[in-house]
Structures are given as structure tokens and as C-alpha cells.
C-alpha atoms as a PDB file:
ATOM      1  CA  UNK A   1     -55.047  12.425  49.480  1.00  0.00           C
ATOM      2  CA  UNK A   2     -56.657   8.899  50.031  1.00  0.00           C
ATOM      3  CA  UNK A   3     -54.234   7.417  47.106  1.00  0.00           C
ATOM      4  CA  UNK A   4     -50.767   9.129  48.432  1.00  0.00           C
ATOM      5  CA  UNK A   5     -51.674   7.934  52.090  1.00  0.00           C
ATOM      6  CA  UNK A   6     -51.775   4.405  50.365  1.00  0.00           C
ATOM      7  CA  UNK A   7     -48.968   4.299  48.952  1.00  0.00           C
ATOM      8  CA  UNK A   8     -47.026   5.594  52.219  1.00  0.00           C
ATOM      9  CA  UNK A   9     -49.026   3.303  54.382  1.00  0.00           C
ATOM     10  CA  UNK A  10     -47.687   0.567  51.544  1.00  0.00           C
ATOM     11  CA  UNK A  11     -44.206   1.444  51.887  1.00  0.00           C
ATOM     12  CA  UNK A  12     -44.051   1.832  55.779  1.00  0.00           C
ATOM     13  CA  UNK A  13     -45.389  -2.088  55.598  1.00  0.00           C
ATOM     14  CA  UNK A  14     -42.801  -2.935  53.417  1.00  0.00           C
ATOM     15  CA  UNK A  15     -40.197  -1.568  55.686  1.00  0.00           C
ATOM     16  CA  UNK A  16     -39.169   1.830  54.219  1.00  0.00           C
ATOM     17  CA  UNK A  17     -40.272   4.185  57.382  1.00  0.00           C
ATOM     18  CA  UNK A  18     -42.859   5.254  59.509  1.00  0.00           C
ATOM     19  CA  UNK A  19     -45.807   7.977  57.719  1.00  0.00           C
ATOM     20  CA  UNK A  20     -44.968  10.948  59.602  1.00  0.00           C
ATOM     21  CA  UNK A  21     -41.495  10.383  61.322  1.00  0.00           C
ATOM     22  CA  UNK A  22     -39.370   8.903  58.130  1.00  0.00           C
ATOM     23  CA  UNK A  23     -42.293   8.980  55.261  1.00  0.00           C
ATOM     24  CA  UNK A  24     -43.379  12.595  54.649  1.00  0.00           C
ATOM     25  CA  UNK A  25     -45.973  13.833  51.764  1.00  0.00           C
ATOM     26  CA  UNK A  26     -45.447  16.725  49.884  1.00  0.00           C
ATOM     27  CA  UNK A  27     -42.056  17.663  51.019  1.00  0.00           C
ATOM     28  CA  UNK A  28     -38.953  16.788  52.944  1.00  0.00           C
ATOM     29  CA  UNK A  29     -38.973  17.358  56.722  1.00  0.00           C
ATOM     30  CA  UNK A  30     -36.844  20.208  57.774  1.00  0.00           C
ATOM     31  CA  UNK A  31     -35.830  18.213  60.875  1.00  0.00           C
ATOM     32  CA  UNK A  32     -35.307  14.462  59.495  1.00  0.00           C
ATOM     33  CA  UNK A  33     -31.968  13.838  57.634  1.00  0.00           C
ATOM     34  CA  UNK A  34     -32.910  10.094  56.277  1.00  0.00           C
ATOM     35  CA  UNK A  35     -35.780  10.175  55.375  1.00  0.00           C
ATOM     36  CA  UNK A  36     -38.957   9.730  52.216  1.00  0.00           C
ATOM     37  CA  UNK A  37     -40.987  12.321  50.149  1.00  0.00           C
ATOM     38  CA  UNK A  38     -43.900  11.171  47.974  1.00  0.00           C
ATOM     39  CA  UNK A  39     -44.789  14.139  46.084  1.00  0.00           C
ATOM     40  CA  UNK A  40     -47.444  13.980  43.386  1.00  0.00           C
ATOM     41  CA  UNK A  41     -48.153  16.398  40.376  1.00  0.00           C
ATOM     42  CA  UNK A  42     -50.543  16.383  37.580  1.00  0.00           C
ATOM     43  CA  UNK A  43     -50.301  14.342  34.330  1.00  0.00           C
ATOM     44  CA  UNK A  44     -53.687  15.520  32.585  1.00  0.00           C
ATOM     45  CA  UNK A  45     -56.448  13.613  31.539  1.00  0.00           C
ATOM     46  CA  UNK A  46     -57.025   9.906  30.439  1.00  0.00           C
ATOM     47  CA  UNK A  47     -60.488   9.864  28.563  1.00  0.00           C
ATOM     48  CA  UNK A  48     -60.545   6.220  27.445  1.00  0.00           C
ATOM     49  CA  UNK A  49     -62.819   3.532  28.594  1.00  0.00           C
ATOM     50  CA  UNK A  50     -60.277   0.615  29.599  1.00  0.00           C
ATOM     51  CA  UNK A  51     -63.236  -2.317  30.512  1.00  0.00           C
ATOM     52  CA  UNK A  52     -66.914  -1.863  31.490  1.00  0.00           C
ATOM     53  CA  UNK A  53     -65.815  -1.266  35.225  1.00  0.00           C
ATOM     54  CA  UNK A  54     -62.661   1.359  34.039  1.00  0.00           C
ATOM     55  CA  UNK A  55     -64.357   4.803  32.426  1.00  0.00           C
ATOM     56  CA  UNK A  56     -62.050   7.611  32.792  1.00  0.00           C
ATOM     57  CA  UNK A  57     -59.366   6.638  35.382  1.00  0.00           C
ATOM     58  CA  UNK A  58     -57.760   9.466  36.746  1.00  0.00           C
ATOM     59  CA  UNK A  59     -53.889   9.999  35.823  1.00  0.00           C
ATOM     60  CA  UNK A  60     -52.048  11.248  38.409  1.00  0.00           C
ATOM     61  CA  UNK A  61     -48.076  11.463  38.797  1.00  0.00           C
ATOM     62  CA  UNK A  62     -45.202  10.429  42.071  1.00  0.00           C
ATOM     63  CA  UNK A  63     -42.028  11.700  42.545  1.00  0.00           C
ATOM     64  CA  UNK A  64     -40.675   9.811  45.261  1.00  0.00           C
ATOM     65  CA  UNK A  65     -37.371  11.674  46.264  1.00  0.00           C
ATOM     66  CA  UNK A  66     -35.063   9.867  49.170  1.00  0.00           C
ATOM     67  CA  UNK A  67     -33.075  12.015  51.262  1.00  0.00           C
ATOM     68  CA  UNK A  68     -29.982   9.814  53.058  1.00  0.00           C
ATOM     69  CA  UNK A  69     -26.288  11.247  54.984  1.00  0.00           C
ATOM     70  CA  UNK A  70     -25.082   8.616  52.828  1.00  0.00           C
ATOM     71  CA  UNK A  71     -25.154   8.413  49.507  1.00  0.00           C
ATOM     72  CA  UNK A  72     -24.943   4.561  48.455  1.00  0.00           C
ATOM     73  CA  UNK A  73     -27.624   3.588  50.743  1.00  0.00           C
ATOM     74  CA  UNK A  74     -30.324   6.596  49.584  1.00  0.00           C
ATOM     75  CA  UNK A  75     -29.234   5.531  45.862  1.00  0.00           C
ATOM     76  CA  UNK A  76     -30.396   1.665  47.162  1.00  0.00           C
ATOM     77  CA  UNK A  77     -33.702   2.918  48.859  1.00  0.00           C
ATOM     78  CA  UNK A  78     -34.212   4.882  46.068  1.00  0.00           C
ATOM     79  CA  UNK A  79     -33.913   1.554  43.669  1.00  0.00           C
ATOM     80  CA  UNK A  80     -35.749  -0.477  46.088  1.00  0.00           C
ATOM     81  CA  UNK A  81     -38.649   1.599  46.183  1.00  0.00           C
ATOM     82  CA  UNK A  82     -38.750   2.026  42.499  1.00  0.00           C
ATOM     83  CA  UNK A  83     -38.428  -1.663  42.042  1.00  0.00           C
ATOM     84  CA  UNK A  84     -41.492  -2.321  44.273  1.00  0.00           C
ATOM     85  CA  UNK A  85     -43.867   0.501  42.677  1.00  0.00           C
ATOM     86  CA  UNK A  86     -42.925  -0.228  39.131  1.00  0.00           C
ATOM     87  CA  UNK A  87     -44.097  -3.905  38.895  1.00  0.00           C
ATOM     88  CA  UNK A  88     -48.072  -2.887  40.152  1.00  0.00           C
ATOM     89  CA  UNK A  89     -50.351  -3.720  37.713  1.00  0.00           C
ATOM     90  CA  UNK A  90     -54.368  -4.031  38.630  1.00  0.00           C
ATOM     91  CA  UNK A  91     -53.531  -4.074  42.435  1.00  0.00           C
ATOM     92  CA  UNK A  92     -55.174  -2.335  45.342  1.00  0.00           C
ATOM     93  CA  UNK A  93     -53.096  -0.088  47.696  1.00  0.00           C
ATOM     94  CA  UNK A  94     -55.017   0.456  50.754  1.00  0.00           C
ATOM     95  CA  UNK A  95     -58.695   1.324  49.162  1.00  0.00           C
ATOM     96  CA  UNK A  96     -57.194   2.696  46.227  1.00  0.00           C
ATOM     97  CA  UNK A  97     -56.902   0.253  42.558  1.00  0.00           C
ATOM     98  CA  UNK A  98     -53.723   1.328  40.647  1.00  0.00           C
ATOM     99  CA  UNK A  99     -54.493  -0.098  37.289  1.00  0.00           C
ATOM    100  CA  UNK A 100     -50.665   0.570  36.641  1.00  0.00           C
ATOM    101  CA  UNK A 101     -47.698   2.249  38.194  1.00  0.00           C
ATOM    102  CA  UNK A 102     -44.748   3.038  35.547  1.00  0.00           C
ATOM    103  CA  UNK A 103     -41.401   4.418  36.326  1.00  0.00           C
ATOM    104  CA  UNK A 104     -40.859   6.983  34.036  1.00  0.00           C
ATOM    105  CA  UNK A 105     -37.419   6.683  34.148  1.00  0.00           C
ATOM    106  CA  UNK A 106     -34.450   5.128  36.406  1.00  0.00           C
ATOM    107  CA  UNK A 107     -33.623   6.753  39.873  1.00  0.00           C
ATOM    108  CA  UNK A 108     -31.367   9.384  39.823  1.00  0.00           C
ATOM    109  CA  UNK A 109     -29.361  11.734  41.693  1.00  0.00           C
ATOM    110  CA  UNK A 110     -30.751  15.011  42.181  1.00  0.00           C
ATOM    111  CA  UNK A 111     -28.468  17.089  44.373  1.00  0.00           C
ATOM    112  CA  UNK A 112     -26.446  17.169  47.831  1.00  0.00           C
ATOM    113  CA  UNK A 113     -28.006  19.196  50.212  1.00  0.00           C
ATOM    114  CA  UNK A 114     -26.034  22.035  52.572  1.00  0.00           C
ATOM    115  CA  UNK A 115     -26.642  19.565  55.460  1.00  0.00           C
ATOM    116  CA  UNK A 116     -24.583  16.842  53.606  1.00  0.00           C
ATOM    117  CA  UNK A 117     -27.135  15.207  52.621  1.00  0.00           C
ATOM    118  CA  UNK A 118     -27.717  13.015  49.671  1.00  0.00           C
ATOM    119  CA  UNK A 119     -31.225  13.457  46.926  1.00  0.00           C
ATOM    120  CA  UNK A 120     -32.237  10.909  44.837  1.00  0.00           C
ATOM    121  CA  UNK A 121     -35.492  10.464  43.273  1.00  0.00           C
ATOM    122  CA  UNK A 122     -37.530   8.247  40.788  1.00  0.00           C
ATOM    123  CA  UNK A 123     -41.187   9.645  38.712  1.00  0.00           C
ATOM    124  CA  UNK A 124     -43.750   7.751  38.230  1.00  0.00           C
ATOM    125  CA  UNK A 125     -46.780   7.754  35.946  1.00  0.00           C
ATOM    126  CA  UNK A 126     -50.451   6.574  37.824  1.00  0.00           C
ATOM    127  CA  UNK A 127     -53.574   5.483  36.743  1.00  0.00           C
ATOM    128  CA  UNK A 128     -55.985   5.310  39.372  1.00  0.00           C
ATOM    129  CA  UNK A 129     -59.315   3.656  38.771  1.00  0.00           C
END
């Protein structure tokens, strides 16, 4: 999990919430109504050699899903978020080197929850060296 750690230790730095009380992996909280998932899934394989240091990064996919009582302002986390992740190119997170995180689309609404609260989430595509 070293990579999705990274990334929530990234965005509790840049002000989004705390990993653990407001940033959660792999699924919502049942008890916290504002708060961040980062849940990854598979993409499959990347068998290409991209330099002499880069042999077969691994792929790996993000959906990061914000869960708000309000709607406008868990549609603007939701954007904010996705415009911080989609500009890294050949960075380091934490230990981790993302040779490139893509937005694979926009943000968009998923759903409203029973508890009145607002889903909105952005996917990403990963290459991790």
C-alpha cells in the first residue's frame, strides 16, 4: 500500500484532511460525513521499457471519491484534488516515483447518499516506476 499511503500523506499536506480521521483508503468511513476515499483498482500490465532506469512500471488505477453534506463544496474538493493529481509528471510522492498521473475523465457526481450526503469522484490512470 506504500503508493496509496503517499498519495494520502500528499493530500493531507496539501490541506485536504487528516489519513485516518477525514482521508480513508479503500472505502468511505461509516462514521465521517465529509470526508476522502482513495480507492485503487487494477489497470493491467505496461510491458514497455520507458528509459534505461524505467523497465516495466507498474500501472495501477485511483478513484478518489469525496463524500460532503454539501454538495458545491464536495464538487470543489473533488476539482481541487483532481487538479493537483492530474498535473504529476516524473515526481516522487513520499518514496514512491509517479512517472504520470492522468485523469481519466472530469469529476463527476456519483450519487446522494441516505444520510444526505453528497458523492463525487474523479479516476485516474498511474504509472508507478
Amino acid at each position: 500500500m506504500t503508493w496509496l499511503s503517499d498519495i494520502g500523506d500528499y493530500l493531507q499536506t496539501a490541506g485536504y484532511g487528516t489519513v485516518g480521521a477525514s482521508i480513508h483508503f479503500y472505502n468511505f468511513d461509516s462514521l465521517t460525513q465529509n470526508d476522502v476515499a482513495l480507492i485503487p483498482f487494477s489497470i493491467g500490465e505496461y510491458n514497455r521499457v520507458i528509459s534505461k532506469e524505467t523497465t516495466n512500471p507498474k500501472p495501477s488505477g485511483l478513484e478518489v471519491a469525496v463524500r460532503n453534506s454539501d454538495a458545491e463544496t464536495a464538487f470543489n474538493k473533488v476539482t481541487s484534488i483532481y487538479e493537483l493529481l492530474r498535473t504529476v509528471s516524473n515526481q516522487y510522492i513520499g518514496s514512491t516515483k509517479f512517472i504520470y498521473i492522468v485523469a481519466d475523465a472530469s469529476p463527476g457526481f456519483v450519487s446522494e447518499s441516505a444520510g444526505n450526503s453528497f458523492i463525487f469522484t474523479v479516476n485516474f490512470s498511474l504509472l508507478i516506476q
